[in-house]
PDB file of N, CA and C in Angstrom:
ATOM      1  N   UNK A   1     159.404 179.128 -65.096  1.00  0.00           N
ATOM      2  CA  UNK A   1     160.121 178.683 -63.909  1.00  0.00           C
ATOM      3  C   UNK A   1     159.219 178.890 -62.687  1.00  0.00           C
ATOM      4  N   UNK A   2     159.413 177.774 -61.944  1.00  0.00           N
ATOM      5  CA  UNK A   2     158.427 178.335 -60.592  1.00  0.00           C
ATOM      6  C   UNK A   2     159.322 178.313 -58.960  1.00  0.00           C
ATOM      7  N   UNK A   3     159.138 178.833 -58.196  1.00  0.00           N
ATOM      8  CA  UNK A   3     159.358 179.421 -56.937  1.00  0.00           C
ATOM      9  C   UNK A   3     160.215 178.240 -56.384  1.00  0.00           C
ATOM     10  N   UNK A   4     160.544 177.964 -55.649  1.00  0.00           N
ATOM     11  CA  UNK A   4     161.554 176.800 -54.797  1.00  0.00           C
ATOM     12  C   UNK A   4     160.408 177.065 -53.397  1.00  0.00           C
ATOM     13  N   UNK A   5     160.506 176.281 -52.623  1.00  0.00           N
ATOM     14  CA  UNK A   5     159.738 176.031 -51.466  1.00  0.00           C
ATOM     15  C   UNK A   5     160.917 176.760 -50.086  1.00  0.00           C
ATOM     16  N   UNK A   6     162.405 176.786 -50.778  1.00  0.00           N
ATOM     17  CA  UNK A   6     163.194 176.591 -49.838  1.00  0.00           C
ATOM     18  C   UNK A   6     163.322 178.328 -49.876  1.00  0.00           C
ATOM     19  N   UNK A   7     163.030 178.855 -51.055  1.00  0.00           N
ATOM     20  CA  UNK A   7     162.749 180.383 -50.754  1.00  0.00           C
ATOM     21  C   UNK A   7     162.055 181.216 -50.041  1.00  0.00           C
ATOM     22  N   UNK A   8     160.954 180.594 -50.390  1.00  0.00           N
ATOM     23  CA  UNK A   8     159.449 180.612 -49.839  1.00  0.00           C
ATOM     24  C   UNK A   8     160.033 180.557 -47.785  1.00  0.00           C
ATOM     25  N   UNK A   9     160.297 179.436 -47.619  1.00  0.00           N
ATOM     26  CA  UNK A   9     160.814 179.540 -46.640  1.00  0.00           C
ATOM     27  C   UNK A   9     161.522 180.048 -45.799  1.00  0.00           C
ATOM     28  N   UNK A  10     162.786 181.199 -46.871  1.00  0.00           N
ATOM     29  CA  UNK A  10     163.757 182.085 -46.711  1.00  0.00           C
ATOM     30  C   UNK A  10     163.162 183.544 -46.179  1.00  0.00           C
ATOM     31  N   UNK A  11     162.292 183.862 -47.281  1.00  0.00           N
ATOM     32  CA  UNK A  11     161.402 184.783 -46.940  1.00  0.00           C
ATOM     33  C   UNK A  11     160.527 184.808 -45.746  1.00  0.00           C
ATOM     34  N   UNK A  12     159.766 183.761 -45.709  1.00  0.00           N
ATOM     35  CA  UNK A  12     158.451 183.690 -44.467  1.00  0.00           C
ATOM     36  C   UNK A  12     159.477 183.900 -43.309  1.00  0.00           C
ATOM     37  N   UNK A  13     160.949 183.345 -43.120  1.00  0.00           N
ATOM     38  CA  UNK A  13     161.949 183.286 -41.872  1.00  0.00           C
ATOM     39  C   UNK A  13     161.884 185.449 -41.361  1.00  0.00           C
ATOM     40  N   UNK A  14     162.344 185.870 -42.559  1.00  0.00           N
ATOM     41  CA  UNK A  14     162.404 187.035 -42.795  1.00  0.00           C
ATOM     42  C   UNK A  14     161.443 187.810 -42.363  1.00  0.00           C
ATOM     43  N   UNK A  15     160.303 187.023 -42.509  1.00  0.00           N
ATOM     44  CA  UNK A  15     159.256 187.700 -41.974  1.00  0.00           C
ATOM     45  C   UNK A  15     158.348 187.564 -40.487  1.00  0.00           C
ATOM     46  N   UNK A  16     159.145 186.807 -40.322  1.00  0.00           N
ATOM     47  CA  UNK A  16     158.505 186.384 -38.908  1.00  0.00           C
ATOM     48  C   UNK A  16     158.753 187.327 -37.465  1.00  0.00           C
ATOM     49  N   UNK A  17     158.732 188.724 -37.901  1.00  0.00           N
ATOM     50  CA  UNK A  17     158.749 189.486 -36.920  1.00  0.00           C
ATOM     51  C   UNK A  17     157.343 189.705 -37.208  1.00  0.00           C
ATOM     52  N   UNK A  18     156.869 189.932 -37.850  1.00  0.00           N
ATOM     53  CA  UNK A  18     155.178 190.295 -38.003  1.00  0.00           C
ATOM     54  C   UNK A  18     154.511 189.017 -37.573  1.00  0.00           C
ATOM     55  N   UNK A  19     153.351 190.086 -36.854  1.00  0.00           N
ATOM     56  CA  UNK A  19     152.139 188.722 -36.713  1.00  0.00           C
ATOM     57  C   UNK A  19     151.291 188.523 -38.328  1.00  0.00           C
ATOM     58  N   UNK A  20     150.612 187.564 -38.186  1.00  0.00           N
ATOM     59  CA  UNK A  20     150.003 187.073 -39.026  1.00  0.00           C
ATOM     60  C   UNK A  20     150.151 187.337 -40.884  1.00  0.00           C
ATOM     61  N   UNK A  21     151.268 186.264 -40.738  1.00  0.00           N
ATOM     62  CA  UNK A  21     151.849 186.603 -42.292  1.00  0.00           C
ATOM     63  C   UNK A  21     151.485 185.086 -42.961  1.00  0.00           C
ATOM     64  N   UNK A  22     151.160 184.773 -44.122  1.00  0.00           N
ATOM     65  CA  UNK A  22     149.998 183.910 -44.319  1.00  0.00           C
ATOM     66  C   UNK A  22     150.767 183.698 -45.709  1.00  0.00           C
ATOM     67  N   UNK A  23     150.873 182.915 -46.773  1.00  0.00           N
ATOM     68  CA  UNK A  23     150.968 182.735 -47.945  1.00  0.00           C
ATOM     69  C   UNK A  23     149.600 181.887 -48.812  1.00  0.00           C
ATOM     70  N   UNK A  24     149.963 181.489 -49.808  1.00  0.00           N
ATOM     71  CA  UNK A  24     149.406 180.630 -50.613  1.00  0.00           C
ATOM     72  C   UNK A  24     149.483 180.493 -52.087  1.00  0.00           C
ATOM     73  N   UNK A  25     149.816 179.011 -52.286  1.00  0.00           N
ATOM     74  CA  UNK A  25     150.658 178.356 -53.502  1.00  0.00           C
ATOM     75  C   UNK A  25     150.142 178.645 -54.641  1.00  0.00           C
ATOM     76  N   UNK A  26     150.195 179.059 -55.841  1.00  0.00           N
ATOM     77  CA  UNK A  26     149.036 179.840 -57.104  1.00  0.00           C
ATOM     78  C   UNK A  26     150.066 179.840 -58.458  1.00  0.00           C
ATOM     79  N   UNK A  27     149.769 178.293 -58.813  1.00  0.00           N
ATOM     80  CA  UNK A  27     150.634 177.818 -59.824  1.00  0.00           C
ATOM     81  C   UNK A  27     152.205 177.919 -60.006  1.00  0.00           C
ATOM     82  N   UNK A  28     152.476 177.077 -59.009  1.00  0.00           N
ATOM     83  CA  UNK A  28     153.838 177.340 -58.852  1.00  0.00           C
ATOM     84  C   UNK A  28     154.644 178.235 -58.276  1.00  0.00           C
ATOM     85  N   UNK A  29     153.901 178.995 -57.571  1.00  0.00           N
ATOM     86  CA  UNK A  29     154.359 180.431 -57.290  1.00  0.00           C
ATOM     87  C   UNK A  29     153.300 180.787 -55.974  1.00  0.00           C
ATOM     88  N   UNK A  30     154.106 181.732 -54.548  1.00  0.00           N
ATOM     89  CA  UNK A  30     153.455 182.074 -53.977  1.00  0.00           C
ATOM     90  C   UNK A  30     152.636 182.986 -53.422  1.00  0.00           C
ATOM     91  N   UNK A  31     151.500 183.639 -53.415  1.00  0.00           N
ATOM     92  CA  UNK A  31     151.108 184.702 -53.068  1.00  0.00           C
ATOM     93  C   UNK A  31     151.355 185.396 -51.385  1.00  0.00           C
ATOM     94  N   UNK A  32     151.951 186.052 -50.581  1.00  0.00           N
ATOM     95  CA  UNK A  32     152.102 186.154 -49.685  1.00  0.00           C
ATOM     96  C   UNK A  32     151.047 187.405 -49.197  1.00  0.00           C
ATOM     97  N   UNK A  33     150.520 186.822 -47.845  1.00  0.00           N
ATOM     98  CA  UNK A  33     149.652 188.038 -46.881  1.00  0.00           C
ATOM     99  C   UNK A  33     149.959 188.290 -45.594  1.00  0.00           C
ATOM    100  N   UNK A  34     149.615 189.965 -45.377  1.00  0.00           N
ATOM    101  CA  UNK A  34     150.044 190.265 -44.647  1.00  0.00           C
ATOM    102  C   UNK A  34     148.462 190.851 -43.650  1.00  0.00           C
ATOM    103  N   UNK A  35     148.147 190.541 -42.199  1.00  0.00           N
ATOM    104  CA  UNK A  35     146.699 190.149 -41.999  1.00  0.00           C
ATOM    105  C   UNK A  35     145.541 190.751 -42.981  1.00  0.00           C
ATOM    106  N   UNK A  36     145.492 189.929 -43.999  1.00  0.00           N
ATOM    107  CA  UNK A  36     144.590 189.172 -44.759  1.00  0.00           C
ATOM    108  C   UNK A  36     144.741 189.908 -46.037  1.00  0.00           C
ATOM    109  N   UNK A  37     145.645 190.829 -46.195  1.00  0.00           N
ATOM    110  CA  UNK A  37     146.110 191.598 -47.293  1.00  0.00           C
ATOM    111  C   UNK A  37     147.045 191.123 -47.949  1.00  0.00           C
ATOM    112  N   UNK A  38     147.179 191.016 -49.548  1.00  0.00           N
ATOM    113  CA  UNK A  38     147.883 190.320 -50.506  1.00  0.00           C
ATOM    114  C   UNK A  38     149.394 191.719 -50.516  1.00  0.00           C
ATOM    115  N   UNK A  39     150.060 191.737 -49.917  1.00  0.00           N
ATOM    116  CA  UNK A  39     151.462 192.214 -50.037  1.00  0.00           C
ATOM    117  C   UNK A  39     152.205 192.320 -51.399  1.00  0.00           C
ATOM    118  N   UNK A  40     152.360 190.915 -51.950  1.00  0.00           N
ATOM    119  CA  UNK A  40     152.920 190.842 -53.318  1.00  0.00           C
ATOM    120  C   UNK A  40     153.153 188.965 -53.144  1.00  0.00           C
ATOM    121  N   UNK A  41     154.454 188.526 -53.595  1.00  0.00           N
ATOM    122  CA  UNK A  41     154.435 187.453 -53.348  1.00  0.00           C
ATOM    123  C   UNK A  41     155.774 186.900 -53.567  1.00  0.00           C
ATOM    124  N   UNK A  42     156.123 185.633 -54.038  1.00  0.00           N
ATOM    125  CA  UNK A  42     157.125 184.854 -54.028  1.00  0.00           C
ATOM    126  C   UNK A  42     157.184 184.246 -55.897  1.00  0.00           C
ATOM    127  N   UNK A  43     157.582 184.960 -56.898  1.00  0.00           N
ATOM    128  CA  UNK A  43     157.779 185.083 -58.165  1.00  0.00           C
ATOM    129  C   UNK A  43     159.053 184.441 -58.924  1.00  0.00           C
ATOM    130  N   UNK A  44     159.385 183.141 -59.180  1.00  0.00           N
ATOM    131  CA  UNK A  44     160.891 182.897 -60.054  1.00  0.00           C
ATOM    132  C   UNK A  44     161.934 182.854 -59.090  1.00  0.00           C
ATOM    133  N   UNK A  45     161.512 182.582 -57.637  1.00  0.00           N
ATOM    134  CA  UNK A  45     162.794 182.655 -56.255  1.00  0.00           C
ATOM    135  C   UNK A  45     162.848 184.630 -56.266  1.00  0.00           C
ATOM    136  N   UNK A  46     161.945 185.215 -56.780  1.00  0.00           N
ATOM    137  CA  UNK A  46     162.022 186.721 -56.439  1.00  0.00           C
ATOM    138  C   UNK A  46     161.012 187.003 -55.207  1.00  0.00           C
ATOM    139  N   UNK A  47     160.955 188.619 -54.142  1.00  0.00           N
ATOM    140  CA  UNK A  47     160.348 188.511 -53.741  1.00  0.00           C
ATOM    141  C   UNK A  47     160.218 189.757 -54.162  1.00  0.00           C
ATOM    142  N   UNK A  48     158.436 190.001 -54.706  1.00  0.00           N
ATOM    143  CA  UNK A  48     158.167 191.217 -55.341  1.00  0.00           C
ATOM    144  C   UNK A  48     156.657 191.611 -54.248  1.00  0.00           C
ATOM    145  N   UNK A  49     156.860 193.283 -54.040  1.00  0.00           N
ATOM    146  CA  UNK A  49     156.051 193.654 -53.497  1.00  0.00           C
ATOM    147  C   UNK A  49     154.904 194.568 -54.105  1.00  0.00           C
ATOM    148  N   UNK A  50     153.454 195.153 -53.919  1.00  0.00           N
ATOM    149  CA  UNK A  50     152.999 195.910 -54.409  1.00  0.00           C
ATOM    150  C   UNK A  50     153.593 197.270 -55.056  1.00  0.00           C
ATOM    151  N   UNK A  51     153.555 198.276 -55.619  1.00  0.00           N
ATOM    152  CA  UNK A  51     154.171 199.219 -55.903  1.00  0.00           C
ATOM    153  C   UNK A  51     153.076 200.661 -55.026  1.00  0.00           C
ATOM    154  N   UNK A  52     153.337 200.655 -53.943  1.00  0.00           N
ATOM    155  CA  UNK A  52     152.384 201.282 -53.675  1.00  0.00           C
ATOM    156  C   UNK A  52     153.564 202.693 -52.527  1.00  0.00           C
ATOM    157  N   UNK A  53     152.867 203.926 -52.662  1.00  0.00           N
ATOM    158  CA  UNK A  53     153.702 204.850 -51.840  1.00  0.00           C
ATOM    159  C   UNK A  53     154.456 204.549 -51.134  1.00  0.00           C
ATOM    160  N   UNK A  54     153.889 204.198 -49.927  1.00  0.00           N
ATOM    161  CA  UNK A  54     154.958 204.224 -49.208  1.00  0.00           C
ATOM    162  C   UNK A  54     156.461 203.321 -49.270  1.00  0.00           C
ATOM    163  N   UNK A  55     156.184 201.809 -50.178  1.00  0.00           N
ATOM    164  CA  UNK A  55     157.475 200.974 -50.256  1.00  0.00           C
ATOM    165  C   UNK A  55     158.234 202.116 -51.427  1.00  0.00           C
ATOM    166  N   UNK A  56     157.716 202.555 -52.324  1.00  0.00           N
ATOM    167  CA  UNK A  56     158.259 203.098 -53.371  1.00  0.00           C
ATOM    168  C   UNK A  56     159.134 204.271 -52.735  1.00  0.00           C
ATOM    169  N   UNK A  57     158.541 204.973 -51.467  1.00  0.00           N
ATOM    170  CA  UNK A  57     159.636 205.847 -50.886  1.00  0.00           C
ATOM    171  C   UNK A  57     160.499 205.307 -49.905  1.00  0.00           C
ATOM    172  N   UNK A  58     160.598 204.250 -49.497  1.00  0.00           N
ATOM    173  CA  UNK A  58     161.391 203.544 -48.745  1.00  0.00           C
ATOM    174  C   UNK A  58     162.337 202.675 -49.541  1.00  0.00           C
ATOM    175  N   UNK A  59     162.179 202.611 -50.923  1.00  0.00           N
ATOM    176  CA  UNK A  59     163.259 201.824 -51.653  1.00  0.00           C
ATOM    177  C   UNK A  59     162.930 202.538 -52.814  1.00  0.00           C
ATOM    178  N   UNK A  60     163.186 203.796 -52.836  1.00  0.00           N
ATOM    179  CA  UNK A  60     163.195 204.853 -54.581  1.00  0.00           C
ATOM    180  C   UNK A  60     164.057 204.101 -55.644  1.00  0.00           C
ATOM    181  N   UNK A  61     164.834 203.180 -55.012  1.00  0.00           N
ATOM    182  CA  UNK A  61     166.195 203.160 -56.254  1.00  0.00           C
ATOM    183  C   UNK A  61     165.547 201.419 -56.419  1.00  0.00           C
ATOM    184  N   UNK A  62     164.314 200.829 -56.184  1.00  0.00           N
ATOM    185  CA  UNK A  62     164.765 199.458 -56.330  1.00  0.00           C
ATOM    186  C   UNK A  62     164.089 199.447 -57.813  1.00  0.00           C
ATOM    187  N   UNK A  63     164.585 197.825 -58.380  1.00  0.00           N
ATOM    188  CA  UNK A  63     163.963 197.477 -59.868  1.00  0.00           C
ATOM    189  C   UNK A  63     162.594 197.332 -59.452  1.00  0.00           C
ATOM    190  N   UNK A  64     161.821 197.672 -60.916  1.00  0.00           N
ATOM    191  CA  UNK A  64     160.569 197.511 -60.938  1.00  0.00           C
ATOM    192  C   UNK A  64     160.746 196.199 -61.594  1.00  0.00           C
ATOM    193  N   UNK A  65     159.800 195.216 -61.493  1.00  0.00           N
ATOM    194  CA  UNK A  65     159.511 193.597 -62.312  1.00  0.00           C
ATOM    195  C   UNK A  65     158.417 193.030 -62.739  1.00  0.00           C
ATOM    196  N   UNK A  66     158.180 192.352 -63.651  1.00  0.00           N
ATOM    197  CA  UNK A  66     156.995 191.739 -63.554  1.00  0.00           C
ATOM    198  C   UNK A  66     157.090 190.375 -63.091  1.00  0.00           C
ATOM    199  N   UNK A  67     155.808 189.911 -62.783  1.00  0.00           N
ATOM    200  CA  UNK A  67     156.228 188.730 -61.992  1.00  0.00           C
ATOM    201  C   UNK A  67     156.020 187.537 -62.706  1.00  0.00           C
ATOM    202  N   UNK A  68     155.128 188.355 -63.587  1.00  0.00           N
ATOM    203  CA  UNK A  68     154.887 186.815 -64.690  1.00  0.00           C
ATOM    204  C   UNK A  68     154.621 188.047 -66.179  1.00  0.00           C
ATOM    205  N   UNK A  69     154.262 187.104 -67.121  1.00  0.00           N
ATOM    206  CA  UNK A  69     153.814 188.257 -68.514  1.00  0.00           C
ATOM    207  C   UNK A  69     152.663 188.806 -68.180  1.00  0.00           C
ATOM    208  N   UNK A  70     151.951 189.785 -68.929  1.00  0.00           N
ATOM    209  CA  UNK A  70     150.790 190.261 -68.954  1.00  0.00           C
ATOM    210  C   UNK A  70     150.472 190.515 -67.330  1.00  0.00           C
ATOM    211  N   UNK A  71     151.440 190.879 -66.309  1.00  0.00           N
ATOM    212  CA  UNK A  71     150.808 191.466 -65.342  1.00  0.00           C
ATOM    213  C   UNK A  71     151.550 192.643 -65.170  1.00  0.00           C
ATOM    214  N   UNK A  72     151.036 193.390 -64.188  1.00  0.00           N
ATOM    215  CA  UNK A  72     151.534 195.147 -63.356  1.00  0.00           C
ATOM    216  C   UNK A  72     152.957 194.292 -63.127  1.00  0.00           C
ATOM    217  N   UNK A  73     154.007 195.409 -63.010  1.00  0.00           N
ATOM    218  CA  UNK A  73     154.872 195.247 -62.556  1.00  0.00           C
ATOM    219  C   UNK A  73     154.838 195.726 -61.110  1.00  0.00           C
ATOM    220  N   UNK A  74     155.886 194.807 -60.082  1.00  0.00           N
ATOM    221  CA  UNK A  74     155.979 195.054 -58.991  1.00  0.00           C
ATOM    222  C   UNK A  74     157.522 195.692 -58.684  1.00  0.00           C
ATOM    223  N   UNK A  75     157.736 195.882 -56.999  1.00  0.00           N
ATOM    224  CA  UNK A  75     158.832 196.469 -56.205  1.00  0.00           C
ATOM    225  C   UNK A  75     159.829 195.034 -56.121  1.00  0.00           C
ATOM    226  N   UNK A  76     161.201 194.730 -56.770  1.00  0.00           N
ATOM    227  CA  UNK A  76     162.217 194.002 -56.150  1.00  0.00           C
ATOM    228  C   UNK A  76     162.645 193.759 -54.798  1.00  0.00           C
ATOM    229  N   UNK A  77     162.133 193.334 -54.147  1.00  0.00           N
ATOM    230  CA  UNK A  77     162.680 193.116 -52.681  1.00  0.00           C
ATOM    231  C   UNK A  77     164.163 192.912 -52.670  1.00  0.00           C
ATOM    232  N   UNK A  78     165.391 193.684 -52.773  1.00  0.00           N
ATOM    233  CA  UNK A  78     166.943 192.748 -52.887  1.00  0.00           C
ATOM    234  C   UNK A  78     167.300 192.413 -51.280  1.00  0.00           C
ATOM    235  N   UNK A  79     166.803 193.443 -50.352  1.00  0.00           N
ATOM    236  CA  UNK A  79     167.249 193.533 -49.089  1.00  0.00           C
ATOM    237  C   UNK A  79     166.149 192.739 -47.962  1.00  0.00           C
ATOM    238  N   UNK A  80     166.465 191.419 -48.686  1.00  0.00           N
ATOM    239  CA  UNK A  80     165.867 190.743 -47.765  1.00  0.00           C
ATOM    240  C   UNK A  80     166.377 190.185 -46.125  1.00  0.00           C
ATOM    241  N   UNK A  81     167.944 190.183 -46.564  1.00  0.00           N
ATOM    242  CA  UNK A  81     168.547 189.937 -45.178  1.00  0.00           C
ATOM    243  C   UNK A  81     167.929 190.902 -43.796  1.00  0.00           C
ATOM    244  N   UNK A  82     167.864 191.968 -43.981  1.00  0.00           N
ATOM    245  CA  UNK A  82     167.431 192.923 -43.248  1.00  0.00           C
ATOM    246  C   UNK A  82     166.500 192.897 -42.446  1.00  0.00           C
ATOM    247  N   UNK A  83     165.999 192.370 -41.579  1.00  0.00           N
ATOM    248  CA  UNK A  83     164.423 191.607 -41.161  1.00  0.00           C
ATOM    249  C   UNK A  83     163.381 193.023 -40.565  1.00  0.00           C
ATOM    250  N   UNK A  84     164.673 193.983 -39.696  1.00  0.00           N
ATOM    251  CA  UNK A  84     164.047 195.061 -39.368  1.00  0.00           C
ATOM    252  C   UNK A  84     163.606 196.020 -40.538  1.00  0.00           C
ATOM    253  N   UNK A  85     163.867 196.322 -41.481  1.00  0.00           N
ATOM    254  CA  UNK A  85     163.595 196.970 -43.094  1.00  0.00           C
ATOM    255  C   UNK A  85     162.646 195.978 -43.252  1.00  0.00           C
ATOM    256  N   UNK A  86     162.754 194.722 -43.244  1.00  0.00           N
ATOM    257  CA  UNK A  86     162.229 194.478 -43.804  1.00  0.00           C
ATOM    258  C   UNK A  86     159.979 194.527 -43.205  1.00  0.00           C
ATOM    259  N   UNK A  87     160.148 194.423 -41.887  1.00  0.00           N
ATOM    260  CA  UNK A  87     158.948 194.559 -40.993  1.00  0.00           C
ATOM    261  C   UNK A  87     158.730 195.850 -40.755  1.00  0.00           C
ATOM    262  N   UNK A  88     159.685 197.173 -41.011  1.00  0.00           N
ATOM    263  CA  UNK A  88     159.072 198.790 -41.369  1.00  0.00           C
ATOM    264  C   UNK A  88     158.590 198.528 -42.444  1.00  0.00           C
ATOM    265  N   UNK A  89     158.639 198.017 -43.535  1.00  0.00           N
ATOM    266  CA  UNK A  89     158.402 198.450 -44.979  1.00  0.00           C
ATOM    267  C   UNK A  89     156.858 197.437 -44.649  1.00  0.00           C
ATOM    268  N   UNK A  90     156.537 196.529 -44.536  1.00  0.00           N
ATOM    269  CA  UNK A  90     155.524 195.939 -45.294  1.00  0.00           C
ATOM    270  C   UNK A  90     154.124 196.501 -43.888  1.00  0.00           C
ATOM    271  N   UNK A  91     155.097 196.847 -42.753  1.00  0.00           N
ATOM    272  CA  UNK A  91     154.133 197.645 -41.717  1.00  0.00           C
ATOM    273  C   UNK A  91     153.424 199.278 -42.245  1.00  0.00           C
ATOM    274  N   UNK A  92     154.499 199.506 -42.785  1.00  0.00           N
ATOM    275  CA  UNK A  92     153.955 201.238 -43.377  1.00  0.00           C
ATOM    276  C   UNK A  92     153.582 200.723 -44.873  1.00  0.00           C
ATOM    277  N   UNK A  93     153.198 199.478 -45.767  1.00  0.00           N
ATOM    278  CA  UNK A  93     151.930 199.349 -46.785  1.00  0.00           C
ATOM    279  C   UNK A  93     150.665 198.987 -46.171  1.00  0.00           C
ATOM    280  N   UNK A  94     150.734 198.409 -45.028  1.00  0.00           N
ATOM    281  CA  UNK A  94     149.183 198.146 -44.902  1.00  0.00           C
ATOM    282  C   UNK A  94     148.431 199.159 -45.398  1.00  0.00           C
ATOM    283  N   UNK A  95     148.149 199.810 -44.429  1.00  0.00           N
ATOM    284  CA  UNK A  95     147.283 201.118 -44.735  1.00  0.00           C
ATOM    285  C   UNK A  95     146.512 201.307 -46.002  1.00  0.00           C
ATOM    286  N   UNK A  96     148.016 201.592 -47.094  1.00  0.00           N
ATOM    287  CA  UNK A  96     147.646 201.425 -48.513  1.00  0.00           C
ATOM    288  C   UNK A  96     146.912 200.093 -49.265  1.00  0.00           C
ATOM    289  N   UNK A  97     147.112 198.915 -48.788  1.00  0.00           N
ATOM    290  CA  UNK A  97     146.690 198.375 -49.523  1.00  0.00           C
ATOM    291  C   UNK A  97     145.101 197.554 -49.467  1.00  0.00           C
ATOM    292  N   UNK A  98     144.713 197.235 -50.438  1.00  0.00           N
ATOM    293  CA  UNK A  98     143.705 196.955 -50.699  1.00  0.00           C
ATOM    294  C   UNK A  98     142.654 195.926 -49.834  1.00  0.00           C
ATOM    295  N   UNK A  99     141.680 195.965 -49.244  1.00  0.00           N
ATOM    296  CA  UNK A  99     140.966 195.087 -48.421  1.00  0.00           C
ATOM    297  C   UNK A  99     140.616 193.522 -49.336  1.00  0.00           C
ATOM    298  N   UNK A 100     140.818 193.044 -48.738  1.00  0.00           N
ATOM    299  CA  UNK A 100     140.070 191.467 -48.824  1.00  0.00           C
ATOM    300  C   UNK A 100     139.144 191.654 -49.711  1.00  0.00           C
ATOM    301  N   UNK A 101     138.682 191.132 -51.255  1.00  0.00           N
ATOM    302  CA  UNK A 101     136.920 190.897 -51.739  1.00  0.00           C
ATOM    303  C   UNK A 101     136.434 189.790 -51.207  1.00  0.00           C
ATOM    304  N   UNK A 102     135.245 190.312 -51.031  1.00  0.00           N
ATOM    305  CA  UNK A 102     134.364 189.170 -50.295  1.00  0.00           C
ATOM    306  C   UNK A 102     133.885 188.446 -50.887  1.00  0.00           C
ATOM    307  N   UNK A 103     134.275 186.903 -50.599  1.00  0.00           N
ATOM    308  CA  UNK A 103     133.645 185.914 -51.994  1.00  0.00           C
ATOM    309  C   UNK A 103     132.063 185.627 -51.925  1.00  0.00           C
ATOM    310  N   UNK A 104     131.818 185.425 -53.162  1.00  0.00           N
ATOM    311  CA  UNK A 104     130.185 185.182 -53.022  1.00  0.00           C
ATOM    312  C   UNK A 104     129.514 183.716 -52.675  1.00  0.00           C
TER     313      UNK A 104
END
């Protein structure tokens, strides 16, 4: 199954308290960034985030998922309505997450 556009859209709305929030389409499915950092993405109309400290203590009780087979499982986003939760949480992963590789 792949992503709906109109989700995709639901989410990015959600997110538009942050500056520079960026996606991109990756077989049906979207990868979402947050300045220039891969966050998690847009999975089956799910929105799944890295599993990284700090979201994991800001949502202890959410499902873990995978987003497709054969990958890491990620964080369930359920509380997407929330826009302010939702721009603390992906503001306190930066930090943690991983820099940009530099293509060759």
């Amino acid at each position: 199954m792949t992503s709906s556009k109109q989700y995709l859209e639901y989410i990015l709305e959600r997110l538009s308290g942050l500056d520079d929030i960026s996606y991109r389409a990756m077989m049906g499915e979207y990868i979402i960034y947050y300045r220039g950092k891969i966050i998690g993405g847009i999975y089956d109309d799910r929105f799944l985030i890295k599993p990284v400290k700090s979201a994991k203590a800001m949502m202890p009780n959410a499902d873990m998922e995978l987003p497709y087979e054969g990958a890491r499982e990620m964080i369930l986003v359920d509380e997407t309505e929330n826009e302010d939760f939702l721009k603390e949480l992906i503001e306190a992963m930066y930090d943690e997450l991983p820099s940009p590789r530099k293509r060759k």
